[in-house]
N, C-alpha and C. Protein backbone atom coordinates (compact mmCIF):
# COMPACT_ATOMS: atom_id res chain seq x y z
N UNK A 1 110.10 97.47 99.12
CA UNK A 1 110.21 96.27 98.31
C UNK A 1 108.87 95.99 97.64
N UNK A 2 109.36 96.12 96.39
CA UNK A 2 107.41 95.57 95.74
C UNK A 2 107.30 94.37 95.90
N UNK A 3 106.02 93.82 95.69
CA UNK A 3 105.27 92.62 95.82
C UNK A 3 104.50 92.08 94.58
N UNK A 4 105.52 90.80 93.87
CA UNK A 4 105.10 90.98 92.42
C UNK A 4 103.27 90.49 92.60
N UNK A 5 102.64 90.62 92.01
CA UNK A 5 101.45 90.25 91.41
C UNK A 5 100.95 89.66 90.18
N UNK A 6 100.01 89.07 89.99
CA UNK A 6 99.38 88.82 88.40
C UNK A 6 97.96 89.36 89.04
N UNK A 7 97.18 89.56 87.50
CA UNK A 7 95.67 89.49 87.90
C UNK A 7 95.54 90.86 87.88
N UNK A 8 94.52 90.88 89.01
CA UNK A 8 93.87 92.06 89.36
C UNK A 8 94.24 91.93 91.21
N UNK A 9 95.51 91.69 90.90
CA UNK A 9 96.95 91.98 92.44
C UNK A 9 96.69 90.96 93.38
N UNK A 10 96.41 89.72 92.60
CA UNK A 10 96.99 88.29 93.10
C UNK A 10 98.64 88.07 93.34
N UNK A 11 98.94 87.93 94.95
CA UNK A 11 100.05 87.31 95.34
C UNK A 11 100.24 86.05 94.90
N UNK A 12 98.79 85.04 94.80
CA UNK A 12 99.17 83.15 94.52
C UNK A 12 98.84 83.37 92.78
N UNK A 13 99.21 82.39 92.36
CA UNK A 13 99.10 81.69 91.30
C UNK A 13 98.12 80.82 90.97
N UNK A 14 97.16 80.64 89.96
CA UNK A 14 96.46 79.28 89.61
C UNK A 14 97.33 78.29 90.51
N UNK A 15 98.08 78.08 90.52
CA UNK A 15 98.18 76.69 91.52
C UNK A 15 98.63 76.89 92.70
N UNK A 16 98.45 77.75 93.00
CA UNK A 16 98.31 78.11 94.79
C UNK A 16 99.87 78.47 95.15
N UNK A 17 100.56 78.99 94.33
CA UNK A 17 102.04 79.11 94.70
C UNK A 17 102.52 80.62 94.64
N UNK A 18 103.41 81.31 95.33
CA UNK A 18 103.39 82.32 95.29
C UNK A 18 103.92 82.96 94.23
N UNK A 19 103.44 83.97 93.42
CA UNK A 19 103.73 84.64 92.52
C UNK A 19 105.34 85.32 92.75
N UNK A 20 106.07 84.96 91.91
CA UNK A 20 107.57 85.28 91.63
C UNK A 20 107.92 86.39 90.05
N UNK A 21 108.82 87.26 90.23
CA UNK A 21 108.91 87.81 89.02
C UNK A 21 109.31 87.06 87.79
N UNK A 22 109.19 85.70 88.06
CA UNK A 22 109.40 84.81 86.65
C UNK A 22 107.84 84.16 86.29
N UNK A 23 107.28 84.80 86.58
CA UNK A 23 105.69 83.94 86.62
C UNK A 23 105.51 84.22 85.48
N UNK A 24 104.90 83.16 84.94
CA UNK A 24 104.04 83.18 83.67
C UNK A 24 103.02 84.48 83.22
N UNK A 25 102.72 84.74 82.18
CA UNK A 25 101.18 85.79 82.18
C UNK A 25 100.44 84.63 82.00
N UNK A 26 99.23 85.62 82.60
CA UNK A 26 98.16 84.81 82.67
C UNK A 26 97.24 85.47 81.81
N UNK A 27 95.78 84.75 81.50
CA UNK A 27 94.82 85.33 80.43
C UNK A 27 94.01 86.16 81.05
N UNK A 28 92.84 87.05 80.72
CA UNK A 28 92.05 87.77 81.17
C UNK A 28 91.03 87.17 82.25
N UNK A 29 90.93 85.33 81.23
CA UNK A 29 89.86 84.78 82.23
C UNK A 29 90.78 84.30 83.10
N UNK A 30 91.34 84.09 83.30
CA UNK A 30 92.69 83.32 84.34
C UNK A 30 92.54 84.59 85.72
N UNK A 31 93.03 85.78 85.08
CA UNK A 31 92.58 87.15 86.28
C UNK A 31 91.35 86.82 87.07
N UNK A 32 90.39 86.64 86.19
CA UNK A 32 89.03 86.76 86.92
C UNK A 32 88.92 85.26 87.58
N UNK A 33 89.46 83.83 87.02
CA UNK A 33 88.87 83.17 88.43
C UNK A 33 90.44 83.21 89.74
N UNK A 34 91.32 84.25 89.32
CA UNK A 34 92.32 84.46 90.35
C UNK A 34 91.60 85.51 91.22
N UNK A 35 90.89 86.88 91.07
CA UNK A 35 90.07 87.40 91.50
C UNK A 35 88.47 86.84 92.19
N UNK A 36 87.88 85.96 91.98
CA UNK A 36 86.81 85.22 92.91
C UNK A 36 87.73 84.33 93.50
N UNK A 37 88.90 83.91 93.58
CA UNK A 37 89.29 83.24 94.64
C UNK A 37 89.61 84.09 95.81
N UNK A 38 90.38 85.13 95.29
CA UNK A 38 91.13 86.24 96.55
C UNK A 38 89.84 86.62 97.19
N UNK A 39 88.83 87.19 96.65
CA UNK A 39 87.53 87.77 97.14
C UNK A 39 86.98 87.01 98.06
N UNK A 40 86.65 85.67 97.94
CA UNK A 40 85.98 84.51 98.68
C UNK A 40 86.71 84.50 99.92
N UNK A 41 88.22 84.45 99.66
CA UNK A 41 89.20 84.08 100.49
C UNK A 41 89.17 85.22 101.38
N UNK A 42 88.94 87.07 100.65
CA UNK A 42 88.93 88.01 101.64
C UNK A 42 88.22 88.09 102.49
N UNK A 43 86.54 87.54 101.74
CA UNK A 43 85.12 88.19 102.45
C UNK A 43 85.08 87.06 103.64
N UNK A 44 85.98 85.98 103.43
CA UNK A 44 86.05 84.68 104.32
C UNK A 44 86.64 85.98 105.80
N UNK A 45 87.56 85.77 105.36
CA UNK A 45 88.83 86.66 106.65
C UNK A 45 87.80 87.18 107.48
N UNK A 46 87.14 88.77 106.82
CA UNK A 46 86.64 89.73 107.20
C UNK A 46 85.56 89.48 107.94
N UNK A 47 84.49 88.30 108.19
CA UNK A 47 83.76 87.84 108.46
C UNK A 47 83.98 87.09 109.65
N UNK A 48 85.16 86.31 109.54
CA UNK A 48 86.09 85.69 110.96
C UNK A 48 86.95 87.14 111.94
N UNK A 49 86.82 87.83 111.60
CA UNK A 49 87.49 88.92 112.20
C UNK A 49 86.78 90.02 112.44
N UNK A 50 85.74 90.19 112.22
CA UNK A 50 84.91 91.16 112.55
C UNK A 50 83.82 90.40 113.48
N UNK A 51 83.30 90.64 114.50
CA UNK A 51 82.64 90.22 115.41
C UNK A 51 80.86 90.58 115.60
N UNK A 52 80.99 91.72 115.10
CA UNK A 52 80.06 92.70 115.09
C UNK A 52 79.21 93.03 113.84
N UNK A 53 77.79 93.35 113.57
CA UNK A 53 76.78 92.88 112.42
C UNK A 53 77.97 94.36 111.64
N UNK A 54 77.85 94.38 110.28
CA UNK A 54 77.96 95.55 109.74
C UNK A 54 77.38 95.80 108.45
N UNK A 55 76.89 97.02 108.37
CA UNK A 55 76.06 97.19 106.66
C UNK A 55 76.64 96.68 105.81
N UNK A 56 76.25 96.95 104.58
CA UNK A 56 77.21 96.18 102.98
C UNK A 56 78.07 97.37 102.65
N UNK A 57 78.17 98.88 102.75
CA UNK A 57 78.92 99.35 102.63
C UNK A 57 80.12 99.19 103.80
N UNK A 58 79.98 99.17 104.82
CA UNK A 58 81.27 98.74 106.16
C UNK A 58 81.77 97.33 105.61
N UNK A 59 81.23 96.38 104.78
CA UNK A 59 81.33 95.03 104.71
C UNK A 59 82.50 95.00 103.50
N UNK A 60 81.80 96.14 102.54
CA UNK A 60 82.60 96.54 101.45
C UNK A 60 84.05 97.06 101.29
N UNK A 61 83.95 98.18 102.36
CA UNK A 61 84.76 98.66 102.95
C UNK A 61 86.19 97.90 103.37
N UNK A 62 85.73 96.64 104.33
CA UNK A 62 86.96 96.43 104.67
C UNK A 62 86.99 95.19 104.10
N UNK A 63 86.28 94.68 102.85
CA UNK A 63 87.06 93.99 102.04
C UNK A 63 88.03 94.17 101.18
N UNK A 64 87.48 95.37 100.77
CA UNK A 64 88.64 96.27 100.01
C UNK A 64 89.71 96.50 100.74
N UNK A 65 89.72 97.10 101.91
CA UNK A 65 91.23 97.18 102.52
C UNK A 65 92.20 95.95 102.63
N UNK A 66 91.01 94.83 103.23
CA UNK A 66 91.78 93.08 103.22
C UNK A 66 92.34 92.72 102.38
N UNK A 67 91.81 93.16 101.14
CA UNK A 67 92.36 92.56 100.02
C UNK A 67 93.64 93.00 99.58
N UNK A 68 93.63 94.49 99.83
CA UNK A 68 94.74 95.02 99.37
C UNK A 68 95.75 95.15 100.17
N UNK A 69 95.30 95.02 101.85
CA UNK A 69 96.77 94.68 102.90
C UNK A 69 96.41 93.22 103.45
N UNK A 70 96.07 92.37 103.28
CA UNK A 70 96.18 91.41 104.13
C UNK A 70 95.15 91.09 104.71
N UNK A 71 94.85 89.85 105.24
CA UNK A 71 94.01 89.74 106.48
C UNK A 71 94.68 89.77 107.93
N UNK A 72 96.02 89.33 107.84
CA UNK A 72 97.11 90.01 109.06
C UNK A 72 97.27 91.55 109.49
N UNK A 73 96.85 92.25 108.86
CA UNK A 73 97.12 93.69 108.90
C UNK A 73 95.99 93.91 109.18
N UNK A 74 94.67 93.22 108.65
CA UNK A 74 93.09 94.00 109.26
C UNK A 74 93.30 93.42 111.01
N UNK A 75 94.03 92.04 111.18
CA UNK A 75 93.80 91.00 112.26
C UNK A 75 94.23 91.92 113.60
N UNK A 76 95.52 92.60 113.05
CA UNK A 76 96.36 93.53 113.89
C UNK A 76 96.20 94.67 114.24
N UNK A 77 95.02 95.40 113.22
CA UNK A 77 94.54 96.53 113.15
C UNK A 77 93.57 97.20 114.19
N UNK A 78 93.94 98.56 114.70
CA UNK A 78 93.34 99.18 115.56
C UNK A 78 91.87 99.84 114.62
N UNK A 79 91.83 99.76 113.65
CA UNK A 79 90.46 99.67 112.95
C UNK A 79 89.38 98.52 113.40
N UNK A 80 90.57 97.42 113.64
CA UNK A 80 89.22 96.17 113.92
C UNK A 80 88.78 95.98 115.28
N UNK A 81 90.02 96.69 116.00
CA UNK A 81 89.72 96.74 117.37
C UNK A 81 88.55 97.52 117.49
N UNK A 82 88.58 98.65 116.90
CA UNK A 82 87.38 99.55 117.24
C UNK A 82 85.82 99.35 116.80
N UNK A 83 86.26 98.58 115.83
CA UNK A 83 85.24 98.39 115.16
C UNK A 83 84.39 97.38 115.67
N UNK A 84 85.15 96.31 116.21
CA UNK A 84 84.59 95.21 117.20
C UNK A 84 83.78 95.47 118.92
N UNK A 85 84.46 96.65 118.80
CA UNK A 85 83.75 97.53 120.38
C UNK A 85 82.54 98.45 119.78
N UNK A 86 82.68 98.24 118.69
CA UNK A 86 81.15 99.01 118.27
C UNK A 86 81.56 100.67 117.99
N UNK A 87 82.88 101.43 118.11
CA UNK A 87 83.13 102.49 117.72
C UNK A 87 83.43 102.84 115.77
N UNK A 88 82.52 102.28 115.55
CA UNK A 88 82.40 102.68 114.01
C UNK A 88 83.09 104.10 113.47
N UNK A 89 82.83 105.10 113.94
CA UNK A 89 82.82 106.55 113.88
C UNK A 89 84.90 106.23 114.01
N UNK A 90 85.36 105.80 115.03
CA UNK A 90 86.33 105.44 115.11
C UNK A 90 87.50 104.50 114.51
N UNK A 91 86.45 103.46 114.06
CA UNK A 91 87.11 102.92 112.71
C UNK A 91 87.00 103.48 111.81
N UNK A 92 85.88 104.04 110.96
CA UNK A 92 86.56 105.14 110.07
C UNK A 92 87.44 105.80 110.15
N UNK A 93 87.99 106.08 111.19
CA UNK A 93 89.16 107.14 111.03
C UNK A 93 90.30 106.51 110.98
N UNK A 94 90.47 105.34 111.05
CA UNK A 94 91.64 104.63 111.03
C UNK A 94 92.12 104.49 109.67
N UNK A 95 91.45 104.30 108.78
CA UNK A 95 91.87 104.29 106.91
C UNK A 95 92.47 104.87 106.54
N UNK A 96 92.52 106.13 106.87
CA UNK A 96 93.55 106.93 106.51
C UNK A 96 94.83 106.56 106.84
N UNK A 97 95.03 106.29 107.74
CA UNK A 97 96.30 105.82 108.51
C UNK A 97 97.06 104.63 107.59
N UNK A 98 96.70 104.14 107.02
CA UNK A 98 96.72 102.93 105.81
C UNK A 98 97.39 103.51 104.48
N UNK A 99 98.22 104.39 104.40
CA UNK A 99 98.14 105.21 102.64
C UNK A 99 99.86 105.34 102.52
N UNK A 100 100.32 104.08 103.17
CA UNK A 100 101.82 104.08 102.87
C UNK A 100 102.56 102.74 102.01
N UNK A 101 103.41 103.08 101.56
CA UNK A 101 104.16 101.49 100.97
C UNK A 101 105.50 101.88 100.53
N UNK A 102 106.43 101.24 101.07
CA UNK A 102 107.43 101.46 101.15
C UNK A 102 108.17 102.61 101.83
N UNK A 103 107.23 103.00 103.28
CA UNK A 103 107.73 104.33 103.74
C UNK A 103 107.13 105.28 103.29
N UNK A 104 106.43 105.26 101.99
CA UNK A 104 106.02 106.44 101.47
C UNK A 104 104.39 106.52 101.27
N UNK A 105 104.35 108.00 101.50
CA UNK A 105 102.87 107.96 100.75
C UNK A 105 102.22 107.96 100.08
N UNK A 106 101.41 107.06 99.13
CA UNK A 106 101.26 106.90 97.82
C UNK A 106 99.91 107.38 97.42
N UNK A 107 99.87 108.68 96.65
CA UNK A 107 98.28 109.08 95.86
C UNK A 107 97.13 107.94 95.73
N UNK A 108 97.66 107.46 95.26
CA UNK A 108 96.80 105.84 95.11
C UNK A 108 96.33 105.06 96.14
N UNK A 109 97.09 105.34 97.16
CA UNK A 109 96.48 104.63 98.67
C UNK A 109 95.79 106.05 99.19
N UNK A 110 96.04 106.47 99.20
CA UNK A 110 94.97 108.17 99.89
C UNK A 110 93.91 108.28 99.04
N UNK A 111 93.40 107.97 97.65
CA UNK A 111 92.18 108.12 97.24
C UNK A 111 91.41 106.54 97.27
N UNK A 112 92.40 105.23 97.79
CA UNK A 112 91.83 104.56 98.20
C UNK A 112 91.36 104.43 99.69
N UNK A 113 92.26 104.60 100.30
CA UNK A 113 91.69 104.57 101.71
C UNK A 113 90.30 106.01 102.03
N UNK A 114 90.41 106.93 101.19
CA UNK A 114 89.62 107.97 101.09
C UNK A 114 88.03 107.39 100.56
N UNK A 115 88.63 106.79 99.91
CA UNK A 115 87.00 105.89 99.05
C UNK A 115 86.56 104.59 100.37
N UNK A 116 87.37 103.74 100.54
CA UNK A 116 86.94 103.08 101.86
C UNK A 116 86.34 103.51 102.93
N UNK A 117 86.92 104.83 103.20
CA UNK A 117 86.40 105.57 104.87
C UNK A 117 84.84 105.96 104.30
N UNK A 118 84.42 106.32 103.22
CA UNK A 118 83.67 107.26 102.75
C UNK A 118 82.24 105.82 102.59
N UNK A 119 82.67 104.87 101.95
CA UNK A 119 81.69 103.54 102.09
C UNK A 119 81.05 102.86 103.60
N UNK A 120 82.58 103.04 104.58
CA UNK A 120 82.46 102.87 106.13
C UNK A 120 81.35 103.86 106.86
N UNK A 121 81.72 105.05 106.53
CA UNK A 121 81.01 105.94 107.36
C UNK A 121 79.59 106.38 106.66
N UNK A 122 79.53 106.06 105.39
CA UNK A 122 78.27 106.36 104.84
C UNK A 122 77.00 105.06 104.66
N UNK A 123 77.50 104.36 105.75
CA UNK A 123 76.56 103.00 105.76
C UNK A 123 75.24 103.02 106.83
C-alpha cells in the first residue's frame, strides 16, 4: 500500500493533517518549511531514542533512516537496540535489513540503506 506524500515525503500537511490523495500541491517553498519541520521533528526522535554519544555521521545516519521509516520503526528496531549497548559495528549491519516496501525489495532502499550503513560505520 503506498503512502501518499507531498514535499520532499511529508506524510502531514502545512496544517498538521495527514496527507490524503486529494491534497492540494504545494509550492517549492511550502516543501522546504514541510522539510525543516519533519527534520526537527526527526533529529528530535533520534536523540530521545538513542541513549548513547554518536558522531555526526551515525547522527546522520539514522536520521535519514527516521525520516524515511518512522520513529516507531527506529523505536522497535534491533539497530537501536544495538546501538544503545554500544555495538556500533552491529548496528551497522542492521540497514540493510531495512530495503523492503510492500514485501518487496526496492533498488532505491538498497542504495539507501547502503549509503546510511556506509555514514554509520565510517564515523
Amino acid at each position: 500500500m503506498a503512502i501518499p506524500t507531498i514535499g520532499y515525503g511529508s506524510i502531514w500537511g502545512l496544517d498538521r493533517a495527514r496527507v490524503t490523495l486529494a491534497h492540494q500541491e504545494i509550492s517549492e517553498d511550502e516543501g522546504e518549511v514541510l522539510l525543516a519541520r519533519m527534520l526537527t521533528h526527526t533529529e528530535r526522535a533520534v536523540r530521545r531514542l538513542i541513549a548513547v554519544p554518536l558522531t555526526d555521521g551515525q547522527f546522520s545516519a539514522l536520521v535519514s533512516f527516521t525520516y524515511n521509516l518512522g520513529s516507531g520503526n527506529l523505536q522497535r528496531s534491533t539497530l537501536r537496540m544495538k546501538a544503545n549497548r554500544g555495538d556500533m559495528r552491529g548496528a551497522g549491519d542492521e540497514f540493510p535489513k531495512w530495503r523492503r516496501a510492500g514485501g518487496r525489495i526496492l533498488r532505491g532502499l538498497v542504495r539507501r540503506r547502503a549509503a546510511e550503513r556506509t555514514l554509520w560505520l565510517d564515523a
